[in-house]
C-alpha atoms as a PDB file:
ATOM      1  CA  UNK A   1      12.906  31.449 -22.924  1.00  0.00           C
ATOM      2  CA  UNK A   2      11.784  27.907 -22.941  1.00  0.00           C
ATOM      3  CA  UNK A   3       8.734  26.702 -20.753  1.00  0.00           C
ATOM      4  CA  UNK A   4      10.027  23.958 -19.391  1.00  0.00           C
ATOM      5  CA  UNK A   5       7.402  22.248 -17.021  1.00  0.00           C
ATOM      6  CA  UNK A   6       7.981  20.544 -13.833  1.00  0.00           C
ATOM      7  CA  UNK A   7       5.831  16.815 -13.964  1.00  0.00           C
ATOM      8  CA  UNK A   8       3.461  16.379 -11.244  1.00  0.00           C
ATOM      9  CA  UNK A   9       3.882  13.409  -9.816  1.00  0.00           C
ATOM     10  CA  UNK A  10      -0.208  12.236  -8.014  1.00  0.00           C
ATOM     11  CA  UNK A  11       0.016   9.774  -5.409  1.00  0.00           C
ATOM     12  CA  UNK A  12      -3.500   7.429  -5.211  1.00  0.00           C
ATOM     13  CA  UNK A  13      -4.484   6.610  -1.800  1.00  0.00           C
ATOM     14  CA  UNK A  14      -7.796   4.566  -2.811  1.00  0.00           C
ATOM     15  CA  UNK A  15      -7.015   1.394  -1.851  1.00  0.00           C
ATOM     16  CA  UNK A  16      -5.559   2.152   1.539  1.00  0.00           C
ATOM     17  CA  UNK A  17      -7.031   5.372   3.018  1.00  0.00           C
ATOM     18  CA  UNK A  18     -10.209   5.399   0.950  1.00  0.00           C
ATOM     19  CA  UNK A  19     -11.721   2.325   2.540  1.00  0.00           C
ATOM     20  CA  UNK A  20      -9.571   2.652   5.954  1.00  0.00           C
ATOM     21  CA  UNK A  21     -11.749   6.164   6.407  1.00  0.00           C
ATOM     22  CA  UNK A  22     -14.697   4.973   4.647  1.00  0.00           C
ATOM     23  CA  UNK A  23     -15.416   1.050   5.606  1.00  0.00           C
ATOM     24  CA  UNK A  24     -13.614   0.855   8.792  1.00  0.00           C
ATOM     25  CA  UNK A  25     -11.138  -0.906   6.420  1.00  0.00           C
ATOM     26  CA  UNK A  26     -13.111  -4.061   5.795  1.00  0.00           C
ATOM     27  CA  UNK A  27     -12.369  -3.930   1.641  1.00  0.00           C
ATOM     28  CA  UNK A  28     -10.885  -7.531   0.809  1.00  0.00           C
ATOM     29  CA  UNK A  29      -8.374  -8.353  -1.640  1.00  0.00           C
ATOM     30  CA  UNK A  30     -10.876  -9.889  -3.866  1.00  0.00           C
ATOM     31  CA  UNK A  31     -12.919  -6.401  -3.715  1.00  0.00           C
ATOM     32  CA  UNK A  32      -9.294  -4.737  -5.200  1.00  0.00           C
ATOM     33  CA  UNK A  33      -8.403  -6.991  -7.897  1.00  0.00           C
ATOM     34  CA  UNK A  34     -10.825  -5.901 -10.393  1.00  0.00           C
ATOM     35  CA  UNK A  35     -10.033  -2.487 -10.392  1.00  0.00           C
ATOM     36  CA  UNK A  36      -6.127  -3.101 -10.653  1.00  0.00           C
ATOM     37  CA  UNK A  37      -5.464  -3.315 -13.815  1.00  0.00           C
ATOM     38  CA  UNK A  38      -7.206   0.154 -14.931  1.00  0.00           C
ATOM     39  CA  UNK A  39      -5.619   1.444 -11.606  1.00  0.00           C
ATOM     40  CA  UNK A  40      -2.388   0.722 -13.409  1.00  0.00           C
ATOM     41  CA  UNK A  41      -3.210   2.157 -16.568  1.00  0.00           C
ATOM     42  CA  UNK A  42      -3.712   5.546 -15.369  1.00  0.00           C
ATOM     43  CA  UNK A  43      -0.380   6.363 -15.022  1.00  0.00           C
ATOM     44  CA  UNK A  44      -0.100   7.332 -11.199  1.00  0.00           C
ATOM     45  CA  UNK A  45       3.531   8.675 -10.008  1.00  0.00           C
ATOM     46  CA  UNK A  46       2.721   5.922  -6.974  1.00  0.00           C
ATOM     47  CA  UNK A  47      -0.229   4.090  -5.593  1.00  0.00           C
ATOM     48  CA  UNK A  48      -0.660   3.989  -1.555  1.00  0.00           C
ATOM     49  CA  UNK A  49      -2.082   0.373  -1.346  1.00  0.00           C
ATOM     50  CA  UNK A  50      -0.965  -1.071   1.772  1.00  0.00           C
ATOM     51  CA  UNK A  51       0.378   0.296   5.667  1.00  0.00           C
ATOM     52  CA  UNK A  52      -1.612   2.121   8.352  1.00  0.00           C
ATOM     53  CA  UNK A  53      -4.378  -0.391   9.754  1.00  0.00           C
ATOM     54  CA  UNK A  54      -4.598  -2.809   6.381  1.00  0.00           C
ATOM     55  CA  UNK A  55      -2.036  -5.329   8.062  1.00  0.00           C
ATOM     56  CA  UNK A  56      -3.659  -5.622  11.324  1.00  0.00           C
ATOM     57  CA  UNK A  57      -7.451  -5.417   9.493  1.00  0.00           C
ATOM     58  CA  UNK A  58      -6.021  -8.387   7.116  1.00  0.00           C
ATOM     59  CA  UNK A  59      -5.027 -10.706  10.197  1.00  0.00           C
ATOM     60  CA  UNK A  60      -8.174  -9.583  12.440  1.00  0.00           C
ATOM     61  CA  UNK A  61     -10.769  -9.187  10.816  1.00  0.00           C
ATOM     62  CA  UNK A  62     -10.611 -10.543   7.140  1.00  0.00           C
ATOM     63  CA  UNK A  63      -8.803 -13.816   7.512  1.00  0.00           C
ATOM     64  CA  UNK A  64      -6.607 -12.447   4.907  1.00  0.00           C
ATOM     65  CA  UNK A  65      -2.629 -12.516   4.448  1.00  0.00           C
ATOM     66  CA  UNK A  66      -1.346  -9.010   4.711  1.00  0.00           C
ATOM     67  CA  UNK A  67       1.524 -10.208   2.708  1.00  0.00           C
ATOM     68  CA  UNK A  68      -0.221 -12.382   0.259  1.00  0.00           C
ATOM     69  CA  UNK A  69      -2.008  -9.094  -0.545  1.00  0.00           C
ATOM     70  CA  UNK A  70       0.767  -6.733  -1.264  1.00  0.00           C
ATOM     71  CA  UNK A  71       2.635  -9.318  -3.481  1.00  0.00           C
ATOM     72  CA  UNK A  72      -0.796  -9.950  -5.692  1.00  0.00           C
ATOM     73  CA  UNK A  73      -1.475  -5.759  -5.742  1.00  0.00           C
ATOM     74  CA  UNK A  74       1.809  -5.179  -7.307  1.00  0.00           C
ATOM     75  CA  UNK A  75       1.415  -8.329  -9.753  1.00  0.00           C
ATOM     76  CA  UNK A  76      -2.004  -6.914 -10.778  1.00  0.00           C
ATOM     77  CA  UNK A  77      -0.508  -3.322 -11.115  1.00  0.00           C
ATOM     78  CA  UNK A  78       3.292  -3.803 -12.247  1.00  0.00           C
ATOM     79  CA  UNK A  79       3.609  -0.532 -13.930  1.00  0.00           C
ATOM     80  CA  UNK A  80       2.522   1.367 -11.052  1.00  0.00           C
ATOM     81  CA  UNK A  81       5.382   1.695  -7.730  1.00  0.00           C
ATOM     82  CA  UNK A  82       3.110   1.007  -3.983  1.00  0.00           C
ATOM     83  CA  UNK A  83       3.675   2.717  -1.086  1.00  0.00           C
ATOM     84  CA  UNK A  84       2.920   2.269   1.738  1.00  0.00           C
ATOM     85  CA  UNK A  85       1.344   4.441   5.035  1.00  0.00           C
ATOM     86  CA  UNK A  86       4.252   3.273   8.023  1.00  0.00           C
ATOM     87  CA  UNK A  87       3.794   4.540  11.466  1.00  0.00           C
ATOM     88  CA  UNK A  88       7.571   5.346  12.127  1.00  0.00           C
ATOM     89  CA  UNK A  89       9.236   2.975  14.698  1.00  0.00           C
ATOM     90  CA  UNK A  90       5.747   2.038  14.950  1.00  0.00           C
ATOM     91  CA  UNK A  91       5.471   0.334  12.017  1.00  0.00           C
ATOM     92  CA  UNK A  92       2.088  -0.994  11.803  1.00  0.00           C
ATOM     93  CA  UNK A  93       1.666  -1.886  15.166  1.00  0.00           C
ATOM     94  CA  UNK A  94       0.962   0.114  18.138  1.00  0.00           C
ATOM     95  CA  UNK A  95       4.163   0.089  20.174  1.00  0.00           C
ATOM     96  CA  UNK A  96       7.464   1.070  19.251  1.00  0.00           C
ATOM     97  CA  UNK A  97      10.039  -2.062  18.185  1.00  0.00           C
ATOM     98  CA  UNK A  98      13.475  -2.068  17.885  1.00  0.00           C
ATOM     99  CA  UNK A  99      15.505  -1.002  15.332  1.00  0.00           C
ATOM    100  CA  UNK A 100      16.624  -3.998  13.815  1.00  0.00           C
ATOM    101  CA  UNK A 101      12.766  -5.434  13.292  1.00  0.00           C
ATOM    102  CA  UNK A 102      12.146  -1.790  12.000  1.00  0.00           C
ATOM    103  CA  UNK A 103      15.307  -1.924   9.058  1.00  0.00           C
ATOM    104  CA  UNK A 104      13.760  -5.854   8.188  1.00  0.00           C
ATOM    105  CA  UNK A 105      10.360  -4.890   7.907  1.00  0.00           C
ATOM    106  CA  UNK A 106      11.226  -2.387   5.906  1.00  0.00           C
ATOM    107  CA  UNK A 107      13.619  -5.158   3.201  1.00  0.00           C
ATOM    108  CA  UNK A 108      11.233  -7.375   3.440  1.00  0.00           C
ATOM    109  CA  UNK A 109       8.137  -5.071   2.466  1.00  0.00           C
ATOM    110  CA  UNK A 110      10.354  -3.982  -0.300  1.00  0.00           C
ATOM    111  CA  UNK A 111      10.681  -7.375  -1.322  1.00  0.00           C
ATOM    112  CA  UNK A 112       7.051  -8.496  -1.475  1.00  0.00           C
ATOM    113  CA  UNK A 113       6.295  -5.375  -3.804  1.00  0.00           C
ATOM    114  CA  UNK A 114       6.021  -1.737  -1.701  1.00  0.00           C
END
């Protein structure tokens, strides 16, 4: 019999839900970056960095391109995939859009680094 273990695969949520529940998700970008690179060593099966209210608390409140700060998390961490929290047809928003914005949204937040 061999004993052959399954990896389990953890899944960081620190710099999306951790300061979404915690600081009414005021953390900037500049707050992130020191932490990234040790984030990245650790060896995490994914890190949830972006999605849920970060986009809209980027634009209105922080003065801060919700883009700009996906592409320079997955620069600082390029070892470690992001994911990101999406609200279904929702996408980060707080209506429903149509399903072509919804498949673009998705390429193009693949492209900048989730």
């Amino acid at each position: 019999m061999t004993d052959t273990k399954k990896p389990l695969g953890i899944t960081d949520v620190i710099l999306r839900d951790a300061h979404q529940s915690l600081l009414a998700t005021r953390m900037r970008l500049d707050d992130m970056l020191p932490i990234a690179e040790k984030l990245d060593q650790v060896g995490f099966w994914s890190l949830e960095s972006w999605g849920g209210a970060t986009f809209d608390a980027c634009i209105r409140y922080l003065g801060e391109d919700p883009w700009d700060r996906i592409r320079q998390l997955k620069k600082a961490m390029p070892n470690t995939p992001q994911q990101m929290l999406l609200r279904g047809q929702n996408l980060l928003g707080y209506r429903h859009y149509a399903d072509d914005v919804v498949e673009r949204f998705v390429d193009r937040a693949a492209e900048n680094g989730i």
